[in-house]
C-alpha atoms as a PDB file:
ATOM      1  CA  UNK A   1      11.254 -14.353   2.214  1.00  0.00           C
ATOM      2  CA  UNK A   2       8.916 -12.988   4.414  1.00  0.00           C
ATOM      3  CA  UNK A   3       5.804 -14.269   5.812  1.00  0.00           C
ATOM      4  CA  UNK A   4       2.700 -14.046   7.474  1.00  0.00           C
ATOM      5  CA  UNK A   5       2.438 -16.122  10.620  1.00  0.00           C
ATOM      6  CA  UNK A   6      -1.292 -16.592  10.547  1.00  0.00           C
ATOM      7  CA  UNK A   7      -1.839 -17.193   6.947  1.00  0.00           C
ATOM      8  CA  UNK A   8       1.703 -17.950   5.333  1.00  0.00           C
ATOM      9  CA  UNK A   9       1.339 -15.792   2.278  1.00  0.00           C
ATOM     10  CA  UNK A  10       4.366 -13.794   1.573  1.00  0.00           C
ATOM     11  CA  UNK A  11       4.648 -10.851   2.444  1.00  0.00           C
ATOM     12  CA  UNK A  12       6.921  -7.744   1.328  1.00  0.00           C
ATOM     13  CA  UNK A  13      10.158  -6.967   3.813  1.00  0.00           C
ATOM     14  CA  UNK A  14       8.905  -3.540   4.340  1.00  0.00           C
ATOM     15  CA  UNK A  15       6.105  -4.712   5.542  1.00  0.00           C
ATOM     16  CA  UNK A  16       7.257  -7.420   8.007  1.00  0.00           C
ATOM     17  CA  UNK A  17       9.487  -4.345   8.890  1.00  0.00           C
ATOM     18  CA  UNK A  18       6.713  -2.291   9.981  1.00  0.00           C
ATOM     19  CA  UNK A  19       4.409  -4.384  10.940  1.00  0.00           C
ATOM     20  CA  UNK A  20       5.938  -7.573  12.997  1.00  0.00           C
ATOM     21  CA  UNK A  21       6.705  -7.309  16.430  1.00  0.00           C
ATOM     22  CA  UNK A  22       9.453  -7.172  18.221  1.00  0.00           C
ATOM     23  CA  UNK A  23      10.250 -10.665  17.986  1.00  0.00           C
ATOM     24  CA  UNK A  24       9.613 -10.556  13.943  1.00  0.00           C
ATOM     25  CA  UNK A  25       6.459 -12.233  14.206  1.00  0.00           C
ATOM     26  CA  UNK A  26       3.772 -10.904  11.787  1.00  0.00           C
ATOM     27  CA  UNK A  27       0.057 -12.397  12.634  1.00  0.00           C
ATOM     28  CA  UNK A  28      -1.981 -10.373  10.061  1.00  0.00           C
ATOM     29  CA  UNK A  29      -1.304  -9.593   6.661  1.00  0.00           C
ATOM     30  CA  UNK A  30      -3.454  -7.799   3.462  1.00  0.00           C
ATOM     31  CA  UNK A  31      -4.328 -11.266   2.432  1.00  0.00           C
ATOM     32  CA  UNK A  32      -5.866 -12.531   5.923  1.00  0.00           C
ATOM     33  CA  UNK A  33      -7.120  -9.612   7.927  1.00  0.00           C
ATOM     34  CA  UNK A  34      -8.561  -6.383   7.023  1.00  0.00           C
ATOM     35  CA  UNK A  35      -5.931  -3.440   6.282  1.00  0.00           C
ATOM     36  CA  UNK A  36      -7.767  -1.428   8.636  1.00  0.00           C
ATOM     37  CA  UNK A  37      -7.490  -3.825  11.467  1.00  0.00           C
ATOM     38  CA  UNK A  38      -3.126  -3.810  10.643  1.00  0.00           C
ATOM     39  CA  UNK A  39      -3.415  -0.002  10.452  1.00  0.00           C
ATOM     40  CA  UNK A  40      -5.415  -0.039  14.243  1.00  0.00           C
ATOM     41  CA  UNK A  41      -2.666  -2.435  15.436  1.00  0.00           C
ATOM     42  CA  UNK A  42       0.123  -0.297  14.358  1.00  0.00           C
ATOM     43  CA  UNK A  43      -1.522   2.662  16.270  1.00  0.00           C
ATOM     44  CA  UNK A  44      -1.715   0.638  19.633  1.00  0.00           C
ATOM     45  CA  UNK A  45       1.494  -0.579  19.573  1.00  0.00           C
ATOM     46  CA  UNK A  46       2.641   2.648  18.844  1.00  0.00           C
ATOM     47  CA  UNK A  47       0.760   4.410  21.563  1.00  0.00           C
ATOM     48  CA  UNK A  48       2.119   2.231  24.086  1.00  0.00           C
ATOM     49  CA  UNK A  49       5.610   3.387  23.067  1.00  0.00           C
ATOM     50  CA  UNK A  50       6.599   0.202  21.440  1.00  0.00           C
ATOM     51  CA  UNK A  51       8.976   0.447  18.395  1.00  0.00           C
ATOM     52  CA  UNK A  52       7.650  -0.365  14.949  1.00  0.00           C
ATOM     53  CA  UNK A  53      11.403  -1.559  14.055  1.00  0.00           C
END
């Protein structure tokens, strides 16, 4: 199962899909970090042309 990398608290494969990197690592998750902070992430990565995949 998925997992946070910061925290270790499972997380849901849709959102390790959307929110890990590249390499499938996920360092914020509901549990340890603000949603708004994942959401601002997201948007970064996504303005800088990297895949969300």
């Amino acid at each position: 199962m998925p997992h946070c990398d910061n925290c270790n608290n499972h997380v849901s494969r849709r959102f390790q899909t959307v929110f890990a990197d590249d390499e499938g690592n996920l360092l914020a998750c509901p549990s340890c970090s603000p949603n708004a902070g994942i959401a601002e992430s997201s948007r970064d990565r996504s303005s800088r042309g990297e895949s969300a995949e």
